[in-house]
C-alpha atoms as a PDB file:
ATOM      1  CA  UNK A   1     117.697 129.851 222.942  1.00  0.00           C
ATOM      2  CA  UNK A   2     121.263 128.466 221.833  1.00  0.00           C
ATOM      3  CA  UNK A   3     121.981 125.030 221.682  1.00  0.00           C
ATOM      4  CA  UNK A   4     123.926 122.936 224.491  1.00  0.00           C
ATOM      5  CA  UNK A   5     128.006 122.831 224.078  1.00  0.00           C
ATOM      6  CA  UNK A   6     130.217 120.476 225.498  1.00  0.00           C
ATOM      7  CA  UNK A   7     133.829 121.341 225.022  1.00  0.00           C
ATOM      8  CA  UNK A   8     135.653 117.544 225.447  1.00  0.00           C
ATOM      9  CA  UNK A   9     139.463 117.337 226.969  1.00  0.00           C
ATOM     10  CA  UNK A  10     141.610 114.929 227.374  1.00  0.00           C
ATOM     11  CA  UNK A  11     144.696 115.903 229.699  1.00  0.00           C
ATOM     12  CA  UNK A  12     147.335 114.343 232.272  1.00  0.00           C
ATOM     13  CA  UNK A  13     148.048 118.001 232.741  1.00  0.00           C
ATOM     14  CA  UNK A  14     147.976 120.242 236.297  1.00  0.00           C
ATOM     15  CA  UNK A  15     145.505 123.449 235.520  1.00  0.00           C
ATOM     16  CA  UNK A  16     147.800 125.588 232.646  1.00  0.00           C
ATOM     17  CA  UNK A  17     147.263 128.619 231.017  1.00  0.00           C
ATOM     18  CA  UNK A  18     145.583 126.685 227.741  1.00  0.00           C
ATOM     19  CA  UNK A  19     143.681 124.923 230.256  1.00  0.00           C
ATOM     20  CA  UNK A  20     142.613 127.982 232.245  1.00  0.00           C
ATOM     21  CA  UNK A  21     141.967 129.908 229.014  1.00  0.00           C
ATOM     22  CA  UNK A  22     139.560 127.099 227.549  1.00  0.00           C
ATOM     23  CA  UNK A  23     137.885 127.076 231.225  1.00  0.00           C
ATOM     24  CA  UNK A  24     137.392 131.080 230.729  1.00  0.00           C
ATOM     25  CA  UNK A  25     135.890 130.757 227.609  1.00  0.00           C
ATOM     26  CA  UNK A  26     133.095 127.605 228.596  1.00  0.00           C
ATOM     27  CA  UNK A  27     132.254 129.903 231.011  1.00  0.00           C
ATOM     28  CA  UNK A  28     131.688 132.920 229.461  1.00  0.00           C
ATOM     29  CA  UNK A  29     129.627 131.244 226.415  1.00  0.00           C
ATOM     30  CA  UNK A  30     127.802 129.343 229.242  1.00  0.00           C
ATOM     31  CA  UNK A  31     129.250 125.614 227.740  1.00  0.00           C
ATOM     32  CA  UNK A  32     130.108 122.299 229.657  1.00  0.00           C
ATOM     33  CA  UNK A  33     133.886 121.550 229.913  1.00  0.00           C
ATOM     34  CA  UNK A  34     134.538 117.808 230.547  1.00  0.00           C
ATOM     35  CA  UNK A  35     137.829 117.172 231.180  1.00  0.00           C
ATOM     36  CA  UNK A  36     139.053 113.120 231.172  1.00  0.00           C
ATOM     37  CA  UNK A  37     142.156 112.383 233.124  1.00  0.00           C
ATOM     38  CA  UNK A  38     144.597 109.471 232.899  1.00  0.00           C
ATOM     39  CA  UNK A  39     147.280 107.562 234.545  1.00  0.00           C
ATOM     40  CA  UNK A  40     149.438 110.551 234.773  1.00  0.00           C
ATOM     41  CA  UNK A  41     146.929 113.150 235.505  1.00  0.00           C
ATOM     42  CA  UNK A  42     147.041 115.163 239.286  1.00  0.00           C
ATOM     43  CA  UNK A  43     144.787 113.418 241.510  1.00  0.00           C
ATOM     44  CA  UNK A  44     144.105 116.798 243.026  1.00  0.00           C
ATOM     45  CA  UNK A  45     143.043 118.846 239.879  1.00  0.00           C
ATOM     46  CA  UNK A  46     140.411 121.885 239.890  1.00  0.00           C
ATOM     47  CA  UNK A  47     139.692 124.033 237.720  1.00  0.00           C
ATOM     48  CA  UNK A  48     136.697 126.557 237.632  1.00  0.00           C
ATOM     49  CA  UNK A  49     134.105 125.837 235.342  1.00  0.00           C
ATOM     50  CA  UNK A  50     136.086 122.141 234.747  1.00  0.00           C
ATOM     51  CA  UNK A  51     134.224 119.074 235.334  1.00  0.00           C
ATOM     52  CA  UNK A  52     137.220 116.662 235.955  1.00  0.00           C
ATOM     53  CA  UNK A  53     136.891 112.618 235.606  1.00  0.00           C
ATOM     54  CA  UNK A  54     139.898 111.093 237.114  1.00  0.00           C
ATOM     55  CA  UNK A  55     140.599 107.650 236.002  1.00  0.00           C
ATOM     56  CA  UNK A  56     138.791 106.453 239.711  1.00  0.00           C
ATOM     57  CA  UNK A  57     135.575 108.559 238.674  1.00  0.00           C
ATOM     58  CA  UNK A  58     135.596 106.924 235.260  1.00  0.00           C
ATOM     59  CA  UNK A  59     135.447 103.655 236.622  1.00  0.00           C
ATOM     60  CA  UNK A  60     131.875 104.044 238.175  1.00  0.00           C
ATOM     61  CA  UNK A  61     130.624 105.443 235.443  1.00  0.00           C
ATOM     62  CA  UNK A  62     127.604 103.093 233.735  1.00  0.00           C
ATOM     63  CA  UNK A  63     129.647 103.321 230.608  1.00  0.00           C
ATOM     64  CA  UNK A  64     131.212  99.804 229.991  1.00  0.00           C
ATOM     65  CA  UNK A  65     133.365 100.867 227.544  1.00  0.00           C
ATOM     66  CA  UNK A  66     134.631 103.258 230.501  1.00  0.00           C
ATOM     67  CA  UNK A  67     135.815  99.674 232.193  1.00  0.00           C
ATOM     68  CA  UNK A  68     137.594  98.749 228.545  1.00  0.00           C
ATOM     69  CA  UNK A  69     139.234 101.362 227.197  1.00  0.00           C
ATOM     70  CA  UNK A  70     142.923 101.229 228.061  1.00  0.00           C
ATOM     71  CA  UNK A  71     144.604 103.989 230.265  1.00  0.00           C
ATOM     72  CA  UNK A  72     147.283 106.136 228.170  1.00  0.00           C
ATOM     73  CA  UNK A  73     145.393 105.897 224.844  1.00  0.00           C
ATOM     74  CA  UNK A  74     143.761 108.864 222.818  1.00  0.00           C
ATOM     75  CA  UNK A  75     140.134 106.963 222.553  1.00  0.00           C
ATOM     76  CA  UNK A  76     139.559 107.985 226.692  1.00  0.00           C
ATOM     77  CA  UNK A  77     138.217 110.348 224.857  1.00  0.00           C
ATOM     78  CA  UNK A  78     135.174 108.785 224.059  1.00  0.00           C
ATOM     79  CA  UNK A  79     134.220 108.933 227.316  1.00  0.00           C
ATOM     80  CA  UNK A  80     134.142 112.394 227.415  1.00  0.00           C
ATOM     81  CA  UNK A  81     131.618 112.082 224.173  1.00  0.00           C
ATOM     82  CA  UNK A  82     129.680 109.565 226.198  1.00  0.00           C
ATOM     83  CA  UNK A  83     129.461 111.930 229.486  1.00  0.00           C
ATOM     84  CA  UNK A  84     128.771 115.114 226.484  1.00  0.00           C
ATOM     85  CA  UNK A  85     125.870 113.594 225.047  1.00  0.00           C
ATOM     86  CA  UNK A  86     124.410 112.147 228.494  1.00  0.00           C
ATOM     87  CA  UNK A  87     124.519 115.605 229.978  1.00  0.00           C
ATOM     88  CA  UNK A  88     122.216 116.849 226.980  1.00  0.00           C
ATOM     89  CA  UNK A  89     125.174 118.270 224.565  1.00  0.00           C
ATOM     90  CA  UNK A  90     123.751 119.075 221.094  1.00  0.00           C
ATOM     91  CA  UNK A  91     127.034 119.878 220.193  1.00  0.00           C
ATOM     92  CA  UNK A  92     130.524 118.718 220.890  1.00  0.00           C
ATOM     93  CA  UNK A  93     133.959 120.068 220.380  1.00  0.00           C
ATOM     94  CA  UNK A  94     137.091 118.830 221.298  1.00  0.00           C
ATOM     95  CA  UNK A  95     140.639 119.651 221.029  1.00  0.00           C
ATOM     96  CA  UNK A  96     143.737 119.225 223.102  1.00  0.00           C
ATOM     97  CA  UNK A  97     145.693 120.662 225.427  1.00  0.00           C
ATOM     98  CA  UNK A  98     148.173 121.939 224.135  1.00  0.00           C
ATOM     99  CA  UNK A  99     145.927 124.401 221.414  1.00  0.00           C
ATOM    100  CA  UNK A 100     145.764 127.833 222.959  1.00  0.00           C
ATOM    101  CA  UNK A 101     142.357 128.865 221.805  1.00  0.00           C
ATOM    102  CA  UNK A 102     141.920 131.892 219.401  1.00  0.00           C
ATOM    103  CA  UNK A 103     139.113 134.454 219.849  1.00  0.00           C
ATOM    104  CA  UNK A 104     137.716 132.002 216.898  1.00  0.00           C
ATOM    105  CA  UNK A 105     137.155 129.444 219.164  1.00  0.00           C
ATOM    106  CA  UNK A 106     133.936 130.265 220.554  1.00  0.00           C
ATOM    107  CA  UNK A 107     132.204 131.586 217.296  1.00  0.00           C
ATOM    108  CA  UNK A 108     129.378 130.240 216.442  1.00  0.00           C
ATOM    109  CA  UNK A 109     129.118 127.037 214.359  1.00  0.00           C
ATOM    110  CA  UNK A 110     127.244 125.858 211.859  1.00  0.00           C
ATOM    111  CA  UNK A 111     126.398 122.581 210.299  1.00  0.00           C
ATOM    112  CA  UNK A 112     126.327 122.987 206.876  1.00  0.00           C
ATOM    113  CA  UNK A 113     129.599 124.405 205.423  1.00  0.00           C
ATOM    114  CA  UNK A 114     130.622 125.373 201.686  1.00  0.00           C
ATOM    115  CA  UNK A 115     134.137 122.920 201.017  1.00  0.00           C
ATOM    116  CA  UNK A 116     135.867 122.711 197.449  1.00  0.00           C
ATOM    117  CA  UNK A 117     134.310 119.732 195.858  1.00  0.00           C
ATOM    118  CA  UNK A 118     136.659 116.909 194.177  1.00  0.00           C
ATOM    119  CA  UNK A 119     136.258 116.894 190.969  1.00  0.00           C
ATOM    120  CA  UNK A 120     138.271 113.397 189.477  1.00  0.00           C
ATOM    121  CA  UNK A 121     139.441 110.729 191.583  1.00  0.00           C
ATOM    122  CA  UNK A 122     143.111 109.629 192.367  1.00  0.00           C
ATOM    123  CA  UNK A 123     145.659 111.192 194.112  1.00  0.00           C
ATOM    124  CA  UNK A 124     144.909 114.742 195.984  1.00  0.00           C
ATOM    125  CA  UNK A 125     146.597 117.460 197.595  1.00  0.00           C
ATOM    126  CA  UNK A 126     144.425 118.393 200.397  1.00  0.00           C
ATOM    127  CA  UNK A 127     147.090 121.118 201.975  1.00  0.00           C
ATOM    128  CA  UNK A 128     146.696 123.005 198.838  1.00  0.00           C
ATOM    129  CA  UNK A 129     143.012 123.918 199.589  1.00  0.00           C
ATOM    130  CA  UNK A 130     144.413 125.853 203.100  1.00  0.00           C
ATOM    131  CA  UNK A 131     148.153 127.329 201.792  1.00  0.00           C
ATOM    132  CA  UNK A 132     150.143 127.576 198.714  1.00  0.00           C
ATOM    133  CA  UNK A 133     153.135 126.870 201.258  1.00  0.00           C
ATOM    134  CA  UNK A 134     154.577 123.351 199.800  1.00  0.00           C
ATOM    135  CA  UNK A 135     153.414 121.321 202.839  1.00  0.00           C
ATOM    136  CA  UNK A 136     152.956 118.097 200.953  1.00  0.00           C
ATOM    137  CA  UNK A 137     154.222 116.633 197.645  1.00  0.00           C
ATOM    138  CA  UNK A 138     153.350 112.946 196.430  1.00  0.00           C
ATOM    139  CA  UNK A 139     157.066 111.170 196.076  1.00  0.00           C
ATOM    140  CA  UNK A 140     154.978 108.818 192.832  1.00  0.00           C
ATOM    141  CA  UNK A 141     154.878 110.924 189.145  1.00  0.00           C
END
């Protein structure tokens, strides 16, 4: 048996095509989507497989940091975390909506990954583990 996946959203979007894609796949890999509105989000939204918290749903919630986050702000979604891990999520995932999911996106995960280790401290390059593109160059000698 696989563990429980929440996928975590924030949006003040109408149902899109990134939406509707990240929808498809909870579905098909049998995950929760939570979805946390804001200010600016459609009263009216739907979307299949979607569970949608306006900013009026939010508000009962027995979260009190539901009550004290601010509206417009990127930490609403917390909330989403909160509602992930009360609904029995073993594992969350998040990202926005405005990432079209790649056929990547519902691979499995794992916990324990193999990452370059640093070997001196100071200043480091991080980019240059991911692209020998010049993303990034420290302005100091």
């Amino acid at each position: 048996m696989g563990q429980s996946i929440a996928l975590v959203v924030t949006s003040i979007a109408a149902p899109n095509a990134i939406l509707s894609k990240l929808a498809a796949c909870v579905r098909d890999n049998d995950w929760q989507f939570i979805l946390i509105g804001d200010a600016a989000s459609p009263v009216d939204f739907h979307l299949a497989g979607c569970q949608f918290y306006s900013l009026t749903t939010q508000s009962t919630l027995d979260f009190r940091f539901a009550q004290r986050c601010p509206q417009r702000h990127y930490a609403r979604k917390n909330i989403g975390y909160l509602l992930a891990w009360q609904q029995g999520a073993e594992i969350v995932i998040e990202t926005d909506d405005d990432n079209m999911p790649r056929a990547a996106f519902a691979a499995p995960r794992q916990r324990q990954q193999t990452v370059p280790a640093i070997a001196h401290a100071g200043w480091l390059n991080a980019y240059r583990y991911f692209t020998d593109a010049n993303i990034w160059r420290a302005a100091c000698p």
